[in-house]
C-alpha atoms as a PDB file:
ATOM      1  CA  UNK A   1      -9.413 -39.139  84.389  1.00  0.00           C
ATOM      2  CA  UNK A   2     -12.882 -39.991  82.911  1.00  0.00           C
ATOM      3  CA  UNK A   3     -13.511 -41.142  79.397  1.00  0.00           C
ATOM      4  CA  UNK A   4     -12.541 -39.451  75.995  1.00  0.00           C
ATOM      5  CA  UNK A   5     -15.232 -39.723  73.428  1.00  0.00           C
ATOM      6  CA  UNK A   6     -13.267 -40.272  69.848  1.00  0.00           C
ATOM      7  CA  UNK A   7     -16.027 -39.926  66.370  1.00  0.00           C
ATOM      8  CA  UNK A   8     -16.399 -37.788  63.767  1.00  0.00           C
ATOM      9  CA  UNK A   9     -20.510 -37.892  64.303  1.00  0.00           C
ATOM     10  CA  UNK A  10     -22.190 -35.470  66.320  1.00  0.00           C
ATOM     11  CA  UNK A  11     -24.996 -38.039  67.313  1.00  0.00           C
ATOM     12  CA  UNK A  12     -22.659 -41.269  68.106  1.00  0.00           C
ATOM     13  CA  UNK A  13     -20.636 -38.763  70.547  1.00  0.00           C
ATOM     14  CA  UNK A  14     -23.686 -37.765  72.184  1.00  0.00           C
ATOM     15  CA  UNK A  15     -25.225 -41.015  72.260  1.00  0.00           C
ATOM     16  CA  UNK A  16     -22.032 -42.519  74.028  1.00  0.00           C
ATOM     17  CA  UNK A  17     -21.501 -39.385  76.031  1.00  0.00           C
ATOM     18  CA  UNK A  18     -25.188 -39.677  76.986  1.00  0.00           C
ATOM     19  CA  UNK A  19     -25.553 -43.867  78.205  1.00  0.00           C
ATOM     20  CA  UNK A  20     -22.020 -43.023  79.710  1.00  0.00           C
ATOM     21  CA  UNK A  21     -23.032 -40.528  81.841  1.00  0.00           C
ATOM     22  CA  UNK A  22     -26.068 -41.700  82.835  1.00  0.00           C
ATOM     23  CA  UNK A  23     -24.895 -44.469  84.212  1.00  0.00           C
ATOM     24  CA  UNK A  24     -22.253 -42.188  86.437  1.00  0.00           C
ATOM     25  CA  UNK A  25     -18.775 -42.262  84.075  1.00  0.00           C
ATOM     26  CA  UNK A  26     -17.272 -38.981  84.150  1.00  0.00           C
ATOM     27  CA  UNK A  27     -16.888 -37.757  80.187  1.00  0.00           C
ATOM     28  CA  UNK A  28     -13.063 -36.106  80.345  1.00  0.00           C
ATOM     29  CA  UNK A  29     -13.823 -34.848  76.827  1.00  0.00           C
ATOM     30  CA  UNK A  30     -15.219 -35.346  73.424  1.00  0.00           C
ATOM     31  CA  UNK A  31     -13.078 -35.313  70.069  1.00  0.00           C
ATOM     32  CA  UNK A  32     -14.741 -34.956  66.591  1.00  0.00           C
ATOM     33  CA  UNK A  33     -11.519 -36.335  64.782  1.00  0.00           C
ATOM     34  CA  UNK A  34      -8.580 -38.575  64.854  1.00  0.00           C
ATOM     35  CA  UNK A  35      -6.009 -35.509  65.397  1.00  0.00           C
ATOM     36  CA  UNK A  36      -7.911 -33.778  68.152  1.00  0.00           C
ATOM     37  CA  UNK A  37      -8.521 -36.731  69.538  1.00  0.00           C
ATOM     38  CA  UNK A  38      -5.084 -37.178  69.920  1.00  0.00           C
ATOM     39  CA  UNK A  39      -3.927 -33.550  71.000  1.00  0.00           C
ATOM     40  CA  UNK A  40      -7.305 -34.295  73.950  1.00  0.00           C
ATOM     41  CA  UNK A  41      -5.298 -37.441  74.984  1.00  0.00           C
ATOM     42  CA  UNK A  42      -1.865 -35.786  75.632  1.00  0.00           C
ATOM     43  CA  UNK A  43      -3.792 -33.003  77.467  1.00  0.00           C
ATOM     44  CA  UNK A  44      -6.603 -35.021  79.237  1.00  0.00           C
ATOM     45  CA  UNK A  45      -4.588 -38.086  80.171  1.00  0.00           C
ATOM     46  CA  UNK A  46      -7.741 -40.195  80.269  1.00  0.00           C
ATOM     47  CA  UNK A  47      -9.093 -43.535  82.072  1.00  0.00           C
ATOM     48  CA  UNK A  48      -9.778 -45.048  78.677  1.00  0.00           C
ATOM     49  CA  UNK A  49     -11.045 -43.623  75.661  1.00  0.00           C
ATOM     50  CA  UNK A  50     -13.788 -44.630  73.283  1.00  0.00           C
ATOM     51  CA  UNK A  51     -12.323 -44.986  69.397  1.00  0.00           C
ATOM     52  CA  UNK A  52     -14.380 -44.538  65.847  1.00  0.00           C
ATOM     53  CA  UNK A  53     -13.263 -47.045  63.954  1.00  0.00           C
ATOM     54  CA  UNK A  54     -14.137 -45.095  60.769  1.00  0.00           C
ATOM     55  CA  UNK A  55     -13.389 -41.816  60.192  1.00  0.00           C
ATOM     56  CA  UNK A  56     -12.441 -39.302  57.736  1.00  0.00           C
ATOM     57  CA  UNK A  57      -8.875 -37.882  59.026  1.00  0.00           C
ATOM     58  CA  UNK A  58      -7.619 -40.691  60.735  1.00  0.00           C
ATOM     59  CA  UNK A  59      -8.633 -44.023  61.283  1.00  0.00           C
ATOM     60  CA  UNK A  60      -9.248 -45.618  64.367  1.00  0.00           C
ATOM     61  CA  UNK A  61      -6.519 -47.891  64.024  1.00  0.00           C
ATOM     62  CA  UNK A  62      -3.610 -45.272  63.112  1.00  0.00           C
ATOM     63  CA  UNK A  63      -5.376 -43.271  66.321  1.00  0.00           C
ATOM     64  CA  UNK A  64      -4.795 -46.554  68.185  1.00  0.00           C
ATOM     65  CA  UNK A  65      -1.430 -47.150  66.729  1.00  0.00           C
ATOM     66  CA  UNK A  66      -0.270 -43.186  67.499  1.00  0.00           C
ATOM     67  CA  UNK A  67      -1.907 -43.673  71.111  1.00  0.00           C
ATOM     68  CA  UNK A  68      -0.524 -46.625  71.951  1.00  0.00           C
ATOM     69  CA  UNK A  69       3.000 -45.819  70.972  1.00  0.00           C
ATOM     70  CA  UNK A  70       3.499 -42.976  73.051  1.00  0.00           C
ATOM     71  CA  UNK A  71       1.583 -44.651  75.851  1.00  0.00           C
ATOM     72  CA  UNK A  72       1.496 -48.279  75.761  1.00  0.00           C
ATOM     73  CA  UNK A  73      -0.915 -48.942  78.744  1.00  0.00           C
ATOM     74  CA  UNK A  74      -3.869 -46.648  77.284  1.00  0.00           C
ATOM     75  CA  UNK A  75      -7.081 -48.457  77.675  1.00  0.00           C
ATOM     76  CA  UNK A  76      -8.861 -48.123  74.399  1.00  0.00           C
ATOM     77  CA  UNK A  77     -12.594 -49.581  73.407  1.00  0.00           C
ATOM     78  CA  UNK A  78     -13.435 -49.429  69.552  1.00  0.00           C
ATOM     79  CA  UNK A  79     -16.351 -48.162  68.160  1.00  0.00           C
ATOM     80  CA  UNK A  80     -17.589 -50.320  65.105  1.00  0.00           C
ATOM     81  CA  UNK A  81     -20.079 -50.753  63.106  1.00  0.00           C
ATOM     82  CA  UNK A  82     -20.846 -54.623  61.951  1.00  0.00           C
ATOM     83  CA  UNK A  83     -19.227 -56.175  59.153  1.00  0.00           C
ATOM     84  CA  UNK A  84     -16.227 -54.423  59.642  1.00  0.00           C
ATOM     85  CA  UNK A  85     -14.368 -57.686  61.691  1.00  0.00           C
ATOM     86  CA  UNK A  86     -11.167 -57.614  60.029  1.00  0.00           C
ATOM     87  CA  UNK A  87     -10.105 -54.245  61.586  1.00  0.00           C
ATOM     88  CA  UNK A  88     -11.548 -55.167  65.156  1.00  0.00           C
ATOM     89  CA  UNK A  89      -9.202 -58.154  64.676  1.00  0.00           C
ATOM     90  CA  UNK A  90      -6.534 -55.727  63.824  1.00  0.00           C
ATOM     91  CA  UNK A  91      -7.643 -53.861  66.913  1.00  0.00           C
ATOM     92  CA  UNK A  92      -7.673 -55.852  68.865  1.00  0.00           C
ATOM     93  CA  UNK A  93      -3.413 -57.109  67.882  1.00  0.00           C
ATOM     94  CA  UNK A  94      -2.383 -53.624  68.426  1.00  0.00           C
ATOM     95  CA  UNK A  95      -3.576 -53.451  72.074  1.00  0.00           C
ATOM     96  CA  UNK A  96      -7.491 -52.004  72.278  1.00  0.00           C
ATOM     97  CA  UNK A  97      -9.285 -53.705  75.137  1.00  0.00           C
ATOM     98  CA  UNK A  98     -12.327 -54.266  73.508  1.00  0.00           C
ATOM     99  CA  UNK A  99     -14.774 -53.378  71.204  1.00  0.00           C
ATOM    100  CA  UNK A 100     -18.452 -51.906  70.590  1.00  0.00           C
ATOM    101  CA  UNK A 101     -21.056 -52.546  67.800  1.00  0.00           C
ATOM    102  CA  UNK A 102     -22.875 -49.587  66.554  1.00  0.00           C
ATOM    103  CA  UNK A 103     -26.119 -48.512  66.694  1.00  0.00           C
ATOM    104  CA  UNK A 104     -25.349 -48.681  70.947  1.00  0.00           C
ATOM    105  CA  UNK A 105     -27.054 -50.771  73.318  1.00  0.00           C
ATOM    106  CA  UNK A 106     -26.722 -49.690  76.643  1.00  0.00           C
ATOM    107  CA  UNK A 107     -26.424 -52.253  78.922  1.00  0.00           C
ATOM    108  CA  UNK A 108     -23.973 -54.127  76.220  1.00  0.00           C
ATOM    109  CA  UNK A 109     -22.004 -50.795  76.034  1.00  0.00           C
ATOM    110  CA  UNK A 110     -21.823 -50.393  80.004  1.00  0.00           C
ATOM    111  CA  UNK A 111     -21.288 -53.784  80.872  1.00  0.00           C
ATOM    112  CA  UNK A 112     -17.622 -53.917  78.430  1.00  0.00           C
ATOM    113  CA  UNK A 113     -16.584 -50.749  79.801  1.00  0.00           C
ATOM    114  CA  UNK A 114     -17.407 -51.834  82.949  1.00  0.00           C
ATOM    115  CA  UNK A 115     -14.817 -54.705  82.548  1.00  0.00           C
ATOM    116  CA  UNK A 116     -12.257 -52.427  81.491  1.00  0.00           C
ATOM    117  CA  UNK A 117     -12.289 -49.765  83.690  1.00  0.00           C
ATOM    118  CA  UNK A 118     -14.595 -50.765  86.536  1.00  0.00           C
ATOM    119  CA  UNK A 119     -17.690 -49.496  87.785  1.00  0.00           C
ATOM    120  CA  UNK A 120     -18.242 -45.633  88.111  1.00  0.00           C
ATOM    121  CA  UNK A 121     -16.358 -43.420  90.206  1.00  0.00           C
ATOM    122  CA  UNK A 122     -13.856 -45.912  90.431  1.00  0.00           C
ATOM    123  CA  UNK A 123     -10.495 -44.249  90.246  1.00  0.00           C
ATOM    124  CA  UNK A 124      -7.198 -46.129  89.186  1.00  0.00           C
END
């Protein structure tokens, strides 16, 4: 269970895993690429995982797209930064949950995942 942390940026995975934790989520694991972030999902089998929209092996939406098709009821937040609404539109068609704006405030960040998942601790 817990959340997977999906970026290619050392300080927006520590950030999220950071505010995340904080506020009690259990991080299952943290991914610096689309691929690994993948392999982590097989092996982790997490409550929801948090999604880069941008990055340089795979984008957030083929991640999405390769998640989702081998397990349709993932729960999957995106990661974006403004400006880039077309692809949280896109997104948001192929079955993510919901979506963050980068830089990350807190209580904005907590409060969707809290609608997605629940509060913390709470197992499914």
């Amino acid at each position: 269970m817990g959340i997977l942390i999906i970026d290619d940026t050392d300080f927006d995975r520590n950030l999220l895993r950071s505010i995340l934790a904080s506020a009690g989520y259990e991080i299952a694991g943290l991914a610096n690429c689309g691929e690994e972030g993948i392999r982590q999902y097989e092996t982790l089998s997490p409550q929801l995982v948090m999604l880069d929209l941008i990055m340089p092996d795979l984008n957030g939406i083929e991640v999405l797209r390769r998640i989702r098709a081998e397990h349709p009821d993932a729960k999957v937040m995106m990661c974006t930064s403004v400006g880039e609404e077309n692809m949280v539109t896109l997104a948001r068609k192929m079955g993510a949950r919901g979506y963050v704006v980068k830089p990350y405030i807190a209580e904005n960040l907590l409060s969707a995942v809290k609608k997605i998942i629940g509060p913390p601790g709470k197992e499914f």
